[in-house]
Protein backbone atom coordinates (compact mmCIF):
# COMPACT_ATOMS: atom_id res chain seq x y z
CA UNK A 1 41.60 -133.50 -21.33
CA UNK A 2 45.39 -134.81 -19.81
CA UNK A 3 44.81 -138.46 -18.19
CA UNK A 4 46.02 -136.65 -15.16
CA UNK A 5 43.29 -134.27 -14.97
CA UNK A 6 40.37 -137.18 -15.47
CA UNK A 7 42.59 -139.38 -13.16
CA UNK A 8 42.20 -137.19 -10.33
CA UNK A 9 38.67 -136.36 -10.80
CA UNK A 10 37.76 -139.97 -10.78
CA UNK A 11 39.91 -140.35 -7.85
CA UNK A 12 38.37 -137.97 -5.85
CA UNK A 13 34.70 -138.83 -6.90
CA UNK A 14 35.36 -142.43 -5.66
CA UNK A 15 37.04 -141.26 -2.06
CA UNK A 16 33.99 -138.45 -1.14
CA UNK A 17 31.41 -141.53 -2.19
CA UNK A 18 33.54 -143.05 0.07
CA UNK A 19 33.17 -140.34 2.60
CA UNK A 20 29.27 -139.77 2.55
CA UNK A 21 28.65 -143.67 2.96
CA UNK A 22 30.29 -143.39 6.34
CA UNK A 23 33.65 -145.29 5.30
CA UNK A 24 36.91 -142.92 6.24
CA UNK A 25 40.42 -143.79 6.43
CA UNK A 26 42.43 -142.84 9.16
CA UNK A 27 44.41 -140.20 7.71
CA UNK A 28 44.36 -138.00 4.44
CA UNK A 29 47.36 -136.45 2.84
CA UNK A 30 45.58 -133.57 0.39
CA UNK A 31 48.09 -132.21 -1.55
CA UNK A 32 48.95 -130.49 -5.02
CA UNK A 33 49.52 -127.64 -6.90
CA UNK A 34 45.57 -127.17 -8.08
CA UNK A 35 43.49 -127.20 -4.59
CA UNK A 36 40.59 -127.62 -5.89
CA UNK A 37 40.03 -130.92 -5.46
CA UNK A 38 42.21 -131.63 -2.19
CA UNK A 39 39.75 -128.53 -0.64
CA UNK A 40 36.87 -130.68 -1.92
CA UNK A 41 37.80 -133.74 -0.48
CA UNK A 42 38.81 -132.04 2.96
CA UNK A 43 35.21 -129.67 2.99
CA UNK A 44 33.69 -133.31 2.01
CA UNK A 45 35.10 -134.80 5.52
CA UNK A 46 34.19 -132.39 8.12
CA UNK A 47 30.44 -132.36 6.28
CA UNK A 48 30.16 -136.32 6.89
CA UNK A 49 32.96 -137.08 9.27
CA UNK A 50 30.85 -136.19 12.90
CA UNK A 51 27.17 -135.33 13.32
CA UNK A 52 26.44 -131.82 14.49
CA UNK A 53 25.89 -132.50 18.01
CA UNK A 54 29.74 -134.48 18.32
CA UNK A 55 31.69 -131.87 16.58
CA UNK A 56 32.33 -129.65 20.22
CA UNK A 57 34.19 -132.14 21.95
CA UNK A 58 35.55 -134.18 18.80
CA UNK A 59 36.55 -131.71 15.90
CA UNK A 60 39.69 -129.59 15.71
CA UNK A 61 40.32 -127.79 12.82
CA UNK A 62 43.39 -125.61 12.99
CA UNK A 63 46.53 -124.11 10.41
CA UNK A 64 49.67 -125.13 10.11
CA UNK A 65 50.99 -121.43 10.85
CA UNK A 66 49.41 -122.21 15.01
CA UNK A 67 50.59 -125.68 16.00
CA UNK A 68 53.58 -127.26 15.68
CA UNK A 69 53.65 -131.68 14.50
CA UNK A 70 53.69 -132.31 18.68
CA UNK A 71 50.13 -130.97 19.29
CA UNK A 72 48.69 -132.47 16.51
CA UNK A 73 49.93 -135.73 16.94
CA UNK A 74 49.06 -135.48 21.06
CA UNK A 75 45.44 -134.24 19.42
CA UNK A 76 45.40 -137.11 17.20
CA UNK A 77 46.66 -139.74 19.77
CA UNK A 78 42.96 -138.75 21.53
CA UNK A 79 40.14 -141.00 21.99
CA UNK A 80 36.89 -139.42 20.82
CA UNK A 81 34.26 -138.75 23.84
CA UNK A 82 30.59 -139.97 23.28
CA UNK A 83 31.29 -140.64 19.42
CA UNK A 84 32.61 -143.59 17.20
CA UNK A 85 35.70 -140.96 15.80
CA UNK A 86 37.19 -137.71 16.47
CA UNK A 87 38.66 -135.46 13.53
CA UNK A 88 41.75 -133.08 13.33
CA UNK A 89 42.27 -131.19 10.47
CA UNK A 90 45.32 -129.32 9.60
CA UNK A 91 44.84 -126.46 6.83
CA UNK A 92 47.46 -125.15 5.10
CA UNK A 93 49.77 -127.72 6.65
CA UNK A 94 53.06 -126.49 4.42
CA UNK A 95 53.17 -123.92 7.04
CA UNK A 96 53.41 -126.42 10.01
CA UNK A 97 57.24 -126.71 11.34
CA UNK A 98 58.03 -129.76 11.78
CA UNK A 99 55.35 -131.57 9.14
CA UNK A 100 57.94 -134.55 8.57
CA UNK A 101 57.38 -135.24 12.22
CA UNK A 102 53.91 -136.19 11.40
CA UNK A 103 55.07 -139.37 10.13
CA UNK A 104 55.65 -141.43 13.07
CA UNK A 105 51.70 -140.95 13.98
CA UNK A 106 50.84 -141.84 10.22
CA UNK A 107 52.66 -144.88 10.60
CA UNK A 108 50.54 -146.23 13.63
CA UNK A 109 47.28 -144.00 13.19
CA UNK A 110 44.51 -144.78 15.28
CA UNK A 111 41.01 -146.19 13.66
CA UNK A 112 38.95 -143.90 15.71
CA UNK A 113 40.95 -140.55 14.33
CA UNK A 114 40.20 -139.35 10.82
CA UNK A 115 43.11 -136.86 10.59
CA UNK A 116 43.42 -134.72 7.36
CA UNK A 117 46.78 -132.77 6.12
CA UNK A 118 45.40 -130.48 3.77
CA UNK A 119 48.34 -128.63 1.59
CA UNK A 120 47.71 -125.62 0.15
CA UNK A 121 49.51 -125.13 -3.51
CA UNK A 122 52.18 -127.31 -2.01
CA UNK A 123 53.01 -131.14 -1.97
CA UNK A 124 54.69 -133.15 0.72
CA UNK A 125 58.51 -135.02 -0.23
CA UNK A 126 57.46 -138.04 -1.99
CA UNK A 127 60.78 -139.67 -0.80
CA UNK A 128 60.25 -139.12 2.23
CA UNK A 129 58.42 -140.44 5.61
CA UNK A 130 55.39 -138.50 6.18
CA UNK A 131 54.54 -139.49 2.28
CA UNK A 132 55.35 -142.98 2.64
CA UNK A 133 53.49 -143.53 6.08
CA UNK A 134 50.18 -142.15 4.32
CA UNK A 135 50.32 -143.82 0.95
CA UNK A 136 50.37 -147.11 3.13
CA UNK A 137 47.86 -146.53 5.53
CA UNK A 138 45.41 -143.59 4.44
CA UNK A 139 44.62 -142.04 1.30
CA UNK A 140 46.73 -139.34 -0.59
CA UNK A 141 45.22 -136.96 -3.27
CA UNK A 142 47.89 -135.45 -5.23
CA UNK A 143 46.32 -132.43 -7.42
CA UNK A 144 48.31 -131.34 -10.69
CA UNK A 145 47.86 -128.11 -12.11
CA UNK A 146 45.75 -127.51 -14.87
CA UNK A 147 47.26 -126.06 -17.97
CA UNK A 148 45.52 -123.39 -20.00
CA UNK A 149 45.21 -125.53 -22.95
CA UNK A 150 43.57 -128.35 -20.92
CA UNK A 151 40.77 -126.18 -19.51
CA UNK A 152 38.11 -126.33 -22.02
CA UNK A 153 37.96 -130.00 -21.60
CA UNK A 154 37.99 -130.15 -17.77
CA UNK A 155 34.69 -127.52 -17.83
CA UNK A 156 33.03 -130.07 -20.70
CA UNK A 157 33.75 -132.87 -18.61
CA UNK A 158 32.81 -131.04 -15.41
CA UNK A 159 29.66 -130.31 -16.58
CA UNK A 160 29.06 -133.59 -17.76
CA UNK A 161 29.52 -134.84 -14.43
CA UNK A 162 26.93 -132.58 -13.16
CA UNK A 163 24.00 -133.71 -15.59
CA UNK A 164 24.53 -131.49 -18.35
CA UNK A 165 25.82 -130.22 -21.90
CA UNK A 166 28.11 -127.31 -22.71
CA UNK A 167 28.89 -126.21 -26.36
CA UNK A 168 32.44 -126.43 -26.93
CA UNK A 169 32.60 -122.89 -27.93
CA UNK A 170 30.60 -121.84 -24.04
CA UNK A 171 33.64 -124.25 -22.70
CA UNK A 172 36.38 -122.46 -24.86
CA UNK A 173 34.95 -119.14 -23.55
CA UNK A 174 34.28 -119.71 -19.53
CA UNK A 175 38.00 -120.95 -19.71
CA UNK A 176 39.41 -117.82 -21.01
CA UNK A 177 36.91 -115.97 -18.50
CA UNK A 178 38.11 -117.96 -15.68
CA UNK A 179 41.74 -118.85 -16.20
CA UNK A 180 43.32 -121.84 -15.08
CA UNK A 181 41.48 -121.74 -11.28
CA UNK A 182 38.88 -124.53 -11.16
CA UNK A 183 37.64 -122.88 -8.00
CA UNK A 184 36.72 -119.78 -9.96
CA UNK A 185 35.24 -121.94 -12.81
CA UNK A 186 33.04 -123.94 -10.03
CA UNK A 187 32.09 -120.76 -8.95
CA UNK A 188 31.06 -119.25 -11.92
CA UNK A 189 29.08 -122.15 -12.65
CA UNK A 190 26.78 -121.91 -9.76
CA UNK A 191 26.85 -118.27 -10.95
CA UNK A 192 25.42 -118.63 -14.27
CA UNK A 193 23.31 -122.48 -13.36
CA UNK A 194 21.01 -120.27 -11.44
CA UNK A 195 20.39 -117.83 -13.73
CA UNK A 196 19.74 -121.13 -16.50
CA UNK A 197 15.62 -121.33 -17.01
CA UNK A 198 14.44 -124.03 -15.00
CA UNK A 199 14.89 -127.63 -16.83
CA UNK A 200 17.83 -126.34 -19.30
CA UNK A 201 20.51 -128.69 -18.94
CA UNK A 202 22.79 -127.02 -22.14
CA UNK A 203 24.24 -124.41 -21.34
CA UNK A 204 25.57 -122.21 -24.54
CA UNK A 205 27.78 -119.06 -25.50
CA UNK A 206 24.77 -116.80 -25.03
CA UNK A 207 24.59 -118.05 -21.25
CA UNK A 208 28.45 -117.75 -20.69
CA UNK A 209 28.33 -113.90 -22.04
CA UNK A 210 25.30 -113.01 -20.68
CA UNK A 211 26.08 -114.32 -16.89
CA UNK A 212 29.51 -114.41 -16.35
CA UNK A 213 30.27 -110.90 -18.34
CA UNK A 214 32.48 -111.82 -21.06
CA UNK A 215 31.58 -111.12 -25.00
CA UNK A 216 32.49 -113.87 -27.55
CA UNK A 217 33.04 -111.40 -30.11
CA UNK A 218 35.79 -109.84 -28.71
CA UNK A 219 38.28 -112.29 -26.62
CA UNK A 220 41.41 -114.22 -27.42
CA UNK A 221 39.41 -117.18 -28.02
CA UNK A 222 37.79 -115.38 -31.29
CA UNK A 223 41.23 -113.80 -32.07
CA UNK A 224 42.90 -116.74 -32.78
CA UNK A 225 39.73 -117.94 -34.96
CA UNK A 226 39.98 -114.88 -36.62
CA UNK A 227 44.12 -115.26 -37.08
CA UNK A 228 43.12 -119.04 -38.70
CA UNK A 229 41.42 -117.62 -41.21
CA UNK A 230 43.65 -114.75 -41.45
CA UNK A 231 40.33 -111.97 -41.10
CA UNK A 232 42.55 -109.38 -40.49
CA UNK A 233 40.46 -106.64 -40.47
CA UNK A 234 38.22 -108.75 -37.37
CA UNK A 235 41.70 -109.91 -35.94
CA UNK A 236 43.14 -106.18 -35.82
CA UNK A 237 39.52 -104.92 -34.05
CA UNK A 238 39.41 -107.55 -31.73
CA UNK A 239 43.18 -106.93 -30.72
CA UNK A 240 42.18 -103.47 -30.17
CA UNK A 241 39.25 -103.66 -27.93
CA UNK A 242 41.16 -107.03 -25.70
CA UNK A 243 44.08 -104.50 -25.18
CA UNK A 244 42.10 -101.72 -23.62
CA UNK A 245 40.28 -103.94 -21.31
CA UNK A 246 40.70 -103.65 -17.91
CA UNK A 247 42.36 -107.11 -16.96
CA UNK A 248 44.36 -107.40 -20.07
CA UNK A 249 47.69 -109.01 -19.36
CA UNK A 250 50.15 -109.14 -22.70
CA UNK A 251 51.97 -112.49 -20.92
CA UNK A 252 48.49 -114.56 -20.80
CA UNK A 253 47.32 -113.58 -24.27
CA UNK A 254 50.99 -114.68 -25.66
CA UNK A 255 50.33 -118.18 -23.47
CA UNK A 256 47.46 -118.33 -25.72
CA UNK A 257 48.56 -117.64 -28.68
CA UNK A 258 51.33 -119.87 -28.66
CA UNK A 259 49.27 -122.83 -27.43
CA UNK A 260 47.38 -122.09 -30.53
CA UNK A 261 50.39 -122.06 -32.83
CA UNK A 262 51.98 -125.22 -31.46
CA UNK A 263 48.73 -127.26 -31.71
CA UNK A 264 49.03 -125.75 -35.55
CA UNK A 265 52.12 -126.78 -35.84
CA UNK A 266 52.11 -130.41 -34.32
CA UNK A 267 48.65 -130.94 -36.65
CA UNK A 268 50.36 -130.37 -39.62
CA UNK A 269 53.43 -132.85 -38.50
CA UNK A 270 50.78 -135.37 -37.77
CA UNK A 271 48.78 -134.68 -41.31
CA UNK A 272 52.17 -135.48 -42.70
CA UNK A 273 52.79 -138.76 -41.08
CA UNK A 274 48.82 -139.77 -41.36
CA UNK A 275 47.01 -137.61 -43.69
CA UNK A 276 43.59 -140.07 -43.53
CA UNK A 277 43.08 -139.36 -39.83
CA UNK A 278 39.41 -139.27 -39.05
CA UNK A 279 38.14 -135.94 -37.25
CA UNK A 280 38.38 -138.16 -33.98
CA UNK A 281 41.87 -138.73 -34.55
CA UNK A 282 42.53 -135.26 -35.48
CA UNK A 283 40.67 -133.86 -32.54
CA UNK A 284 42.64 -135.93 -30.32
CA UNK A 285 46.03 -134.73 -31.56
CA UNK A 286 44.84 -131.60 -31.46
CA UNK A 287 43.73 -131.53 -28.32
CA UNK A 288 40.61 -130.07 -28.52
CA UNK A 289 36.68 -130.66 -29.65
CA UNK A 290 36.11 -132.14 -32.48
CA UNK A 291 34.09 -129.12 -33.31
CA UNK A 292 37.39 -126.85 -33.39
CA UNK A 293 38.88 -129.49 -36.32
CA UNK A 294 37.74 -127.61 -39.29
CA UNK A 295 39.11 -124.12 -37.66
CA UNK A 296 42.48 -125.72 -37.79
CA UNK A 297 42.33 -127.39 -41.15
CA UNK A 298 42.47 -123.58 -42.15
CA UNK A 299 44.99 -122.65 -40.16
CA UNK A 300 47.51 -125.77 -41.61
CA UNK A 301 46.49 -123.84 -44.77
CA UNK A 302 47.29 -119.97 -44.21
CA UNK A 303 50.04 -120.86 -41.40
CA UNK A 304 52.52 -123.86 -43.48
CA UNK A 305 55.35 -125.37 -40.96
CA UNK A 306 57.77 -122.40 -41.58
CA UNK A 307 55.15 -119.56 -41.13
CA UNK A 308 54.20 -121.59 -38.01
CA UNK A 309 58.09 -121.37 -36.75
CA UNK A 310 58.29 -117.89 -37.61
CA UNK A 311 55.23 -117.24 -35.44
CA UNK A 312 56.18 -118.83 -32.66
CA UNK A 313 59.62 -117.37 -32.82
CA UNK A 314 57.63 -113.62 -32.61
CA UNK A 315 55.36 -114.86 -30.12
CA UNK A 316 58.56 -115.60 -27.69
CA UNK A 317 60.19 -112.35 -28.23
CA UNK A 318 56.48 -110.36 -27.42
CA UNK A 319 56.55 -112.38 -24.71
CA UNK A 320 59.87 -110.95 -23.32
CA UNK A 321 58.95 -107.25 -24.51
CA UNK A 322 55.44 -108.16 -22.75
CA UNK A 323 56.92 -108.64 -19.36
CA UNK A 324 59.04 -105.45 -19.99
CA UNK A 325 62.04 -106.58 -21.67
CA UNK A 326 64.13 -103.72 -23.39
CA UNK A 327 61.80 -100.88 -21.73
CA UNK A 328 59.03 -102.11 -23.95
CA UNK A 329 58.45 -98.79 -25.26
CA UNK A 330 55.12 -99.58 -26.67
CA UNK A 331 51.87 -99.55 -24.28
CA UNK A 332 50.51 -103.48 -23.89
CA UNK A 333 47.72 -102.67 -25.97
CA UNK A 334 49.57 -101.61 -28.73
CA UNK A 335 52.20 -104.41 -28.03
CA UNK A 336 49.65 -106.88 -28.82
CA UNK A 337 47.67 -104.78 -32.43
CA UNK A 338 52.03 -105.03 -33.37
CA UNK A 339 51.74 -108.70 -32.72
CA UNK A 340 48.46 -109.01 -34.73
CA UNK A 341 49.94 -107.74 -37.78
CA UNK A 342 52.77 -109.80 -37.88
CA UNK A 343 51.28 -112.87 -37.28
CA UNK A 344 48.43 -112.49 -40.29
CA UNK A 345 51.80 -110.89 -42.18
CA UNK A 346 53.73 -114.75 -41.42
């Protein structure tokens, strides 16, 4: 998984310990183009921030689209009445006019305000005041997006976190299921925990197909196994029945592919420069489990450098004919049994 990813993560863990041992800054900047984690941090604060019977007179939780920087900062600039803080949160505050104008209160926020900026998709100016003011005297959580190649390793390590054990082919397939949302993926994991027997703490493909309705057999996850090994008659059937489904997308099974093809491609540069790399060392160039390694020491065999190129080059122009370039006169579906065939054909 990136650094970025795990960075974050740990980040966050720390600040909501933080949070539910009583200990809160003044102000929060939440921020980032993944919201999962700024939402968790903000949902963390008003759950520990005030005791039930202070939140009437001491918590305002408003949008950006309602107020404007003045009334929040008035809000803010309020001592809390029969509690130790008050707390004013601002959701979706990339709507606010006026946000910059937040700065001058971050600069001189009071102890007994806990005031959260919670950004949805968005990110404040790093040059600029607001960011500055917070970074010095609060705590900013800056959430980067989490590409598609990345996922599998977030779910291993975010079940991991949480006590348990996913195979890396259950990882590999919940993160084709879920896309690139970790909200969706935390959901689905609640999803398919409570349908776990009681005491399981591994969690495998059977439990990902069989509670979050998605078959192994016949995703993009198996089709590029299948396009390693160059199966084609399993690669062609598989392309056929992922076409036809109801959420198939041509664009998101080209991202796919051609995060497959690159990894096959930077592998076999590596091999060249190192060819004694251990399966740890390969994994980690790869990008992936260590269980995946052998997978791709096929696919270095039936997919050389140039094939790999030529690949890559196809996958770019089905991407353009996939979004509807040149009237893309075949149906998606078709697009992608064309694509198929070329590929095991490279």
């Amino acid at each position: 998984m990136a650094k970025a990813a795990v960075n974050i993560a740990q980040q966050c863990k720390s600040i909501i310990d933080d949070i539910r041992s009583r200990r809160f800054a003044p102000v929060y900047l939440l921020m980032g183009d993944e919201p999962y984690y700024p939402e968790l941090v903000c949902q963390a604060i008003i759950d520990n921030c005030l005791q039930d019977f202070e939140k009437d007179f001491n918590e305002t939780i408003c949008y950006g689209s309602d107020v404007t920087a003045a009334q929040i900062v008035t809000t803010a600039r309020r001592f809390p009445m029969m509690a130790e803080r008050q707390l004013v949160v601002v959701k979706e505050a990339q709507q606010m006019k006026g946000l910059e104008d937040l700065a001058v209160y971050c600069s001189e926020p009071l102890d007994s305000t806990v005031l959260v900026i919670l950004m949805h998709k968005a990110s404040a100016d790093k040059r600029r005041g607001l960011y500055k003011a917070v970074q010095k005297n609060g705590i900013v959580v800056d959430s980067p997006a989490i590409r598609d190649y990345e996922i599998a390793g977030w779910i291993s390590s975010y079940y991991s976190g949480r006590g348990l054990e996913i195979d890396p082919q259950a990882a590999a397939l919940l993160g084709e299921s879920t896309g690139t949302d970790l909200s969706v993926i935390a959901a689905e994991t609640e999803k398919l925990l409570r349908n776990l027997p009681e005491g399981n703490t591994r969690v495998r493909v059977e439990d990902v197909e069989r509670n979050v309705g998605i078959s192994r057999q016949y995703s993009i996850f198996e089709l590029t196994r299948e396009l390693s090994l160059k199966n084609s008659a399993k690669a062609i059937k598989i392309a056929t029945h992922i076409g036809t489904a109801a959420k198939f997308a041509m664009p998101m099974a080209v991202s796919a592919l051609y995060t497959h093809f690159y990894r096959i491609l930077k592998y076999e540069a590596a091999l060249q420069q190192n060819p004694r790399m251990s399966p740890q060392e390969r994994a980690a160039v790869l990008g992936v489990n260590p269980f995946f390694v052998r997978e791709y020491d096929s696919a270095i065999r039936n997919y050389p450098a140039p094939s790999a190129m030529k690949v890559i080059s196809m996958l770019c122009e089905f991407d353009y004919l996939g979004k509807g370039g040149d009237g893309a006169a075949l149906a998606p579906d078709q697009l992608l049994i064309e694509l198929t065939a070329k590929i095991l054909n490279a």
